[in-house]
C-alpha atoms as a PDB file:
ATOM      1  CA  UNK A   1     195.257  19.196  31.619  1.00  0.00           C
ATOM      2  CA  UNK A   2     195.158  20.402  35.555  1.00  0.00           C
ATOM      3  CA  UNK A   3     196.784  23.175  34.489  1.00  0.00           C
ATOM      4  CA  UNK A   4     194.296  24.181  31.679  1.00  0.00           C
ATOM      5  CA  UNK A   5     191.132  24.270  33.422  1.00  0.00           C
ATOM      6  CA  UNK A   6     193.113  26.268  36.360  1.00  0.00           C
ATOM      7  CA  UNK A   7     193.682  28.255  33.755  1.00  0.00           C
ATOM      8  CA  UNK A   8     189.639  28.378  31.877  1.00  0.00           C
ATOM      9  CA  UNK A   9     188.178  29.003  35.416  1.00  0.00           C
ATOM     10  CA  UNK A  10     190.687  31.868  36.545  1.00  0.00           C
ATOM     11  CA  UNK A  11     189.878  33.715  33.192  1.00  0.00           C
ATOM     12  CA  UNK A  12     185.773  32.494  33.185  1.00  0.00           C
ATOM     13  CA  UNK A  13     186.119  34.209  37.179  1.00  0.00           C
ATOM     14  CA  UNK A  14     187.699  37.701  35.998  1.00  0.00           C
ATOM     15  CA  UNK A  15     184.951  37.750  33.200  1.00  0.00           C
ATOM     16  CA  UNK A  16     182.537  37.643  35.818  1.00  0.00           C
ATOM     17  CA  UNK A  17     183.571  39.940  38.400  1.00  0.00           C
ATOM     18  CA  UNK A  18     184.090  42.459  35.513  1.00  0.00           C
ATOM     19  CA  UNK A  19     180.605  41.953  34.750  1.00  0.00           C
ATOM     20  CA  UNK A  20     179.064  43.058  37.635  1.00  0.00           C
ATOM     21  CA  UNK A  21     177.187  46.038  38.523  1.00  0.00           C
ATOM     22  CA  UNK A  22     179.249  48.988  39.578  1.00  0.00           C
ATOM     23  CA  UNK A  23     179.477  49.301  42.812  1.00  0.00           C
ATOM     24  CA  UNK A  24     177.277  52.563  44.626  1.00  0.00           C
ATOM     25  CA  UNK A  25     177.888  55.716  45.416  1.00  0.00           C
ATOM     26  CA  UNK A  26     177.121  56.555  48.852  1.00  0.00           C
ATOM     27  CA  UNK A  27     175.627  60.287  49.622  1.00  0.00           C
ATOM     28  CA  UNK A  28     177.070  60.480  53.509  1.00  0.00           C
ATOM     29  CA  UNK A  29     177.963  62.636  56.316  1.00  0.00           C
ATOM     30  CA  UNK A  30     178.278  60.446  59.010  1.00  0.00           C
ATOM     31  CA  UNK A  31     180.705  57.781  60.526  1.00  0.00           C
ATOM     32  CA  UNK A  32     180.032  54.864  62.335  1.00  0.00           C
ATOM     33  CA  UNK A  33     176.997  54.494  64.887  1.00  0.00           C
ATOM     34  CA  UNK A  34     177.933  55.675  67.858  1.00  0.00           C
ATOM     35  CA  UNK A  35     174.285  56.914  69.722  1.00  0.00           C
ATOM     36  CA  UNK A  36     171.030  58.453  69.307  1.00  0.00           C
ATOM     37  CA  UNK A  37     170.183  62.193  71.028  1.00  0.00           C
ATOM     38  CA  UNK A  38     167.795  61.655  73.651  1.00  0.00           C
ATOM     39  CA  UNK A  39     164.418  64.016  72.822  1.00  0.00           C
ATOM     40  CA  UNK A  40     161.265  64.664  74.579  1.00  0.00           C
ATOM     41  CA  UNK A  41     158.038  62.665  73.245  1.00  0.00           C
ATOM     42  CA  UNK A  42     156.856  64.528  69.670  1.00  0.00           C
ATOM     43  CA  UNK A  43     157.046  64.725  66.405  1.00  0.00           C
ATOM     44  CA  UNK A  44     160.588  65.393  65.004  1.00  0.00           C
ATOM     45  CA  UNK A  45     162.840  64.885  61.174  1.00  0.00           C
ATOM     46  CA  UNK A  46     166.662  64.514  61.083  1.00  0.00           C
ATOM     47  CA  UNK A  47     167.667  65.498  57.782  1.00  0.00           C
ATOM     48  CA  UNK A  48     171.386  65.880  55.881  1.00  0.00           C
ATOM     49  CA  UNK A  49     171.377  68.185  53.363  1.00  0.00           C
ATOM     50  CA  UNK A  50     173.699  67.224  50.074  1.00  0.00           C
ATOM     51  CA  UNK A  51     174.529  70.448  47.992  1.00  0.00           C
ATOM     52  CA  UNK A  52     173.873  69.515  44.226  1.00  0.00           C
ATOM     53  CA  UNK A  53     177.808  70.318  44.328  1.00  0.00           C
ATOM     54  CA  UNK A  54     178.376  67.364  45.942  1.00  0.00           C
ATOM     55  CA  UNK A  55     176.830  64.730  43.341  1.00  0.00           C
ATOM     56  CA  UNK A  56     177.899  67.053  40.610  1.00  0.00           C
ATOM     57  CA  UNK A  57     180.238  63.951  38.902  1.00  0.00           C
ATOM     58  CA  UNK A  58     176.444  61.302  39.042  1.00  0.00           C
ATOM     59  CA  UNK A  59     174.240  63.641  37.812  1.00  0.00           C
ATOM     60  CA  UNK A  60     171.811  61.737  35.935  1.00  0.00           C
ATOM     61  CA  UNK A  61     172.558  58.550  38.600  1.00  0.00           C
ATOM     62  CA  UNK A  62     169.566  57.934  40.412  1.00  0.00           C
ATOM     63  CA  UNK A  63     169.449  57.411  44.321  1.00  0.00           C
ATOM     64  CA  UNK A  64     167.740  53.841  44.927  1.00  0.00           C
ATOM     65  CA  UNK A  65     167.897  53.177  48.468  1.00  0.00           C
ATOM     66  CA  UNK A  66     168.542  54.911  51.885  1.00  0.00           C
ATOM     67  CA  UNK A  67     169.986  53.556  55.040  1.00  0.00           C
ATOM     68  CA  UNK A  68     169.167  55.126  58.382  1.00  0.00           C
ATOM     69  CA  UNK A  69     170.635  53.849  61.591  1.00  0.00           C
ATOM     70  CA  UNK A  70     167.782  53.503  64.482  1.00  0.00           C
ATOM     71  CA  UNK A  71     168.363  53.061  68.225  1.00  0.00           C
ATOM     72  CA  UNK A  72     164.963  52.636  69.575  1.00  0.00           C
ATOM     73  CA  UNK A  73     161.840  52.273  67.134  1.00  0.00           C
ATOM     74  CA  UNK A  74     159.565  55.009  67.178  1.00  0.00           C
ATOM     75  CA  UNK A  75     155.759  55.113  67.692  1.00  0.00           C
ATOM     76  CA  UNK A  76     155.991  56.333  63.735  1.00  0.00           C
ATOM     77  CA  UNK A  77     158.534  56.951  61.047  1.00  0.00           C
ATOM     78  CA  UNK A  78     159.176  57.986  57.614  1.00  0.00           C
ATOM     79  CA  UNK A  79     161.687  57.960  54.784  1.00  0.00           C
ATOM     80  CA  UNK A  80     161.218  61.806  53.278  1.00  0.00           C
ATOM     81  CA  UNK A  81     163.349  63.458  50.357  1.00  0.00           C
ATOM     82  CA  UNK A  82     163.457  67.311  49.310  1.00  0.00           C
ATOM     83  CA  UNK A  83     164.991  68.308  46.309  1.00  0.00           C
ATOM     84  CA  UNK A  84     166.253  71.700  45.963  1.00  0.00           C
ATOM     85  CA  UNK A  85     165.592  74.633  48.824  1.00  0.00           C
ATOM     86  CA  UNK A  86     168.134  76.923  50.641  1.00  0.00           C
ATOM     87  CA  UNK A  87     171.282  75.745  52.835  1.00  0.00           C
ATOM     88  CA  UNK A  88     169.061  76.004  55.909  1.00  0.00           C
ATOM     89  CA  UNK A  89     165.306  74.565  54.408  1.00  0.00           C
ATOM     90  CA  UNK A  90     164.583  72.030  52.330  1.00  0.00           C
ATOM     91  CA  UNK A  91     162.544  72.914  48.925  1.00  0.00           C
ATOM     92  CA  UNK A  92     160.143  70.279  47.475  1.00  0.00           C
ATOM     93  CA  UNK A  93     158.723  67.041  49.500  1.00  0.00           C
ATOM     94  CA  UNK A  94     159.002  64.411  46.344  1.00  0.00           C
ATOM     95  CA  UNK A  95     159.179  61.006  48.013  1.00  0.00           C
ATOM     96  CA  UNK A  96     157.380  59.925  51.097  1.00  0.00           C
ATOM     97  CA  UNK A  97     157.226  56.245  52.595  1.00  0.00           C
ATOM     98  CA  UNK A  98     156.194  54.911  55.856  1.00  0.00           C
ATOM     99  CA  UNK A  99     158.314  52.570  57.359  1.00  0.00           C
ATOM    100  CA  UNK A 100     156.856  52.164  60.939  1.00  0.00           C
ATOM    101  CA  UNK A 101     156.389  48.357  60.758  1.00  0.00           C
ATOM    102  CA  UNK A 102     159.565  47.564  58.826  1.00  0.00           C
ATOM    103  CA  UNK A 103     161.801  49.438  61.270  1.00  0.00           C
ATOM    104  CA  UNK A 104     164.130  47.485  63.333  1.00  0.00           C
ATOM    105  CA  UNK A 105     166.406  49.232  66.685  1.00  0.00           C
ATOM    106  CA  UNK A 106     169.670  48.653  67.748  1.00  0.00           C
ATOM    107  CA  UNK A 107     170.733  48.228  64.013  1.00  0.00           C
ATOM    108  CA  UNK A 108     170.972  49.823  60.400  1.00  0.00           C
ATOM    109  CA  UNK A 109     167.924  49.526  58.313  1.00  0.00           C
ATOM    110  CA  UNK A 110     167.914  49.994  54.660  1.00  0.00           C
ATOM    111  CA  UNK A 111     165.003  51.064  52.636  1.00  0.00           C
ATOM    112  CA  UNK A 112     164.547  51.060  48.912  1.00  0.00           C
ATOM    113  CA  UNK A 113     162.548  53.800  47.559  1.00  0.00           C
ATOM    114  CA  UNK A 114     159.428  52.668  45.588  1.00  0.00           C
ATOM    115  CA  UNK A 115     160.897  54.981  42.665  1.00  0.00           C
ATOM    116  CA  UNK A 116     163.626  56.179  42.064  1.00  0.00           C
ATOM    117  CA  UNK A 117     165.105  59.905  42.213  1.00  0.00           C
ATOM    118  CA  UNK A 118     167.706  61.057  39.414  1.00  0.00           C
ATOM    119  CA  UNK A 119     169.772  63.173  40.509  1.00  0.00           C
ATOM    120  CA  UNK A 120     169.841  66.788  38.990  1.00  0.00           C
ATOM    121  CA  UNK A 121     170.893  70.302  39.448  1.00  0.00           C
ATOM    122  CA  UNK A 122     169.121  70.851  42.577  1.00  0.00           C
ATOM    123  CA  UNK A 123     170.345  70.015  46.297  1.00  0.00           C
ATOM    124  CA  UNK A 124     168.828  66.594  47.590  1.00  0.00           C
ATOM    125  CA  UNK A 125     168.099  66.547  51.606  1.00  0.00           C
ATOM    126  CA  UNK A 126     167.280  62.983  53.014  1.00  0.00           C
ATOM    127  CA  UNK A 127     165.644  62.362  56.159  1.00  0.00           C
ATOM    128  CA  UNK A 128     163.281  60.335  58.695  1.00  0.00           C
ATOM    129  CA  UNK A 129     160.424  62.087  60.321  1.00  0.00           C
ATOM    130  CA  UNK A 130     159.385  60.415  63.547  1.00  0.00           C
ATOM    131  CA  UNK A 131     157.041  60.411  66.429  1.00  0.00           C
ATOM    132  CA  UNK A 132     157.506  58.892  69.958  1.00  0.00           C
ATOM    133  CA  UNK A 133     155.231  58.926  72.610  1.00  0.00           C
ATOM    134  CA  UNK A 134     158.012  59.842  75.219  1.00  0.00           C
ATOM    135  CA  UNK A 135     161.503  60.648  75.463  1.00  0.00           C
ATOM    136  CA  UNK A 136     163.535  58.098  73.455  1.00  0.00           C
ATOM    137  CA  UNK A 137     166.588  57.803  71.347  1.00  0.00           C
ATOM    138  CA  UNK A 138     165.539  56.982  68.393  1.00  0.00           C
ATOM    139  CA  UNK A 139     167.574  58.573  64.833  1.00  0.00           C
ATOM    140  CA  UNK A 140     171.373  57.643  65.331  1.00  0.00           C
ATOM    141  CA  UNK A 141     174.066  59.553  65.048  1.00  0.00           C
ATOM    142  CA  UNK A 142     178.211  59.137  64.767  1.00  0.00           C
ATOM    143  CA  UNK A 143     180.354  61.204  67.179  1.00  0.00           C
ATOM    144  CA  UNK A 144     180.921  64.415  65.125  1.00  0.00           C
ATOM    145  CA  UNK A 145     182.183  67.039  64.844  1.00  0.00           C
ATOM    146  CA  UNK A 146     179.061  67.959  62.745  1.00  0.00           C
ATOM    147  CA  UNK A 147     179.286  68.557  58.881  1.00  0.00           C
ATOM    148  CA  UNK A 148     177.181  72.269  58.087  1.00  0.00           C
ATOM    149  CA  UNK A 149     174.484  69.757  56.318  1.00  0.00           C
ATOM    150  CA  UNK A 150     175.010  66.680  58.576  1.00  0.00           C
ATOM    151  CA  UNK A 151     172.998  67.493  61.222  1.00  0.00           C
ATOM    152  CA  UNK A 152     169.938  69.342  59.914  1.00  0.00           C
ATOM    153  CA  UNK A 153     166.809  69.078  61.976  1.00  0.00           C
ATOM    154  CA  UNK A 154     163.044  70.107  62.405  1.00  0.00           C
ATOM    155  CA  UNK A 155     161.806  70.597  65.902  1.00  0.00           C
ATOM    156  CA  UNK A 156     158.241  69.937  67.222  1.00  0.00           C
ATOM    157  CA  UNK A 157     157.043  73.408  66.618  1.00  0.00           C
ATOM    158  CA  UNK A 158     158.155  72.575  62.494  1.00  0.00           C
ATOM    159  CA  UNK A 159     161.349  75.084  62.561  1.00  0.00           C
ATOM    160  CA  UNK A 160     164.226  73.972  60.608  1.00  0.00           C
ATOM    161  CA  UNK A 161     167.796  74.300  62.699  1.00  0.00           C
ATOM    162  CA  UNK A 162     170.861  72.298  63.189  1.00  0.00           C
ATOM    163  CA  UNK A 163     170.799  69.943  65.825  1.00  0.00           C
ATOM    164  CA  UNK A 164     173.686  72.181  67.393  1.00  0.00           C
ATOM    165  CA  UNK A 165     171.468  74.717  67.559  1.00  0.00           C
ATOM    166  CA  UNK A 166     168.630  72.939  69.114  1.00  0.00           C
ATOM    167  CA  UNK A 167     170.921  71.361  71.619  1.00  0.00           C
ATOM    168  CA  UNK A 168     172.389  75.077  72.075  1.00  0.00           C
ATOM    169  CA  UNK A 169     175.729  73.681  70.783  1.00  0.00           C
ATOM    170  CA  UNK A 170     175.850  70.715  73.534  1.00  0.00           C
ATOM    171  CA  UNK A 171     175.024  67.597  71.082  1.00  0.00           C
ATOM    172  CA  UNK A 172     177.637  68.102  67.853  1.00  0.00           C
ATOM    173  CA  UNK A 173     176.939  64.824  65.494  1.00  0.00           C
ATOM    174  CA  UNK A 174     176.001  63.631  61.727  1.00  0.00           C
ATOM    175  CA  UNK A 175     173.135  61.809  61.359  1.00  0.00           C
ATOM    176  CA  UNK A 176     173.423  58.004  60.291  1.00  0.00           C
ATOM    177  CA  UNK A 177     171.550  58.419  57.107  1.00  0.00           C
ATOM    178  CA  UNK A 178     173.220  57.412  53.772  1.00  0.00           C
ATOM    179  CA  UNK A 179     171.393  57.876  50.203  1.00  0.00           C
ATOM    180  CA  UNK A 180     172.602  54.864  47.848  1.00  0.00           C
ATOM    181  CA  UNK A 181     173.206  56.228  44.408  1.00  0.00           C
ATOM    182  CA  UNK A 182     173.674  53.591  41.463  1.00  0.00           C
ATOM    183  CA  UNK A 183     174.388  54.336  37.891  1.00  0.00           C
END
């Protein structure tokens, strides 16, 4: 008898863990948090670029949620995603959300997008646009070396550049933001 429900509730247990959802596919650059760049008070958006190349095997999937890692909370901040563009600017603006008050430091923060993008044909940048009131550390970023895409980035005066290239070559990181792609 011991031996038969052992038996009912091992099989009723694989049911349900094949049952589940499948488990995401994350759009990333970046390894673990290791810091944030320190930049001068303004306006700023640390963006990865993700070729359409690079989701070619979930087109049709649709990205649901992003996680951004944030040292210190800006005075502002925003979830933004592009959709298609060149390898060095993003193309459209089609999602937007302010996440200001939700934003936590020192840790990851996920946020889920209010609707969802399916992925297509066209390259998908993600990023967070900030503002700080003086110099702070605010996106975070792994230890590098940087991807091409990992470490895209739009200075005060609204150029696009790599953060290599802003730094002139001294900071060489991927940003800690991660696109969650479900089926």
């Amino acid at each position: 008898m011991r031996n038969t429900i052992l038996l009912s509730l091992s099989v009723l247990a694989i049911l349900f863990s094949s049952c589940g959802a499948d488990d995401p596919f994350l759009l990333s650059y970046d390894a673990a948090n290791n810091d944030a760049p320190l930049l001068q008070a303004g306006t700023y958006l640390g963006a990865v670029r993700f070729p359409a190349s690079s989701f070619s095997d979930h087109t049709g999937e649709t990205l649901e949620a992003i996680d951004y890692y944030l040292k210190d909370v800006p005075t502002s901040g925003e979830i933004v995603v592009f959709t298609g563009g060149t390898s060095s600017v993003p193309g459209t603006e089609v999602y937007t959300a302010n996440v200001t008050l939700s934003a936590n430091g020192n840790r990851w923060n996920t946020h889920t997008l209010s609707q969802t993008i399916t992925l297509g044909t066209e390259d998908l940048w993600l990023g967070f646009r900030f503002s700080q009131d003086g110099d702070a550390q605010v996106l975070g970023c792994d230890v590098g070396p940087a991807n091409e895409n990992g470490d895209k980035f739009q200075n005060f005066s609204g150029d696009w550049e790599t953060l290599r290239s802003f730094s002139a070559g001294t900071v060489d990181i991927n940003w800690n933001i991660k696109g969650v792609v479900v089926k």
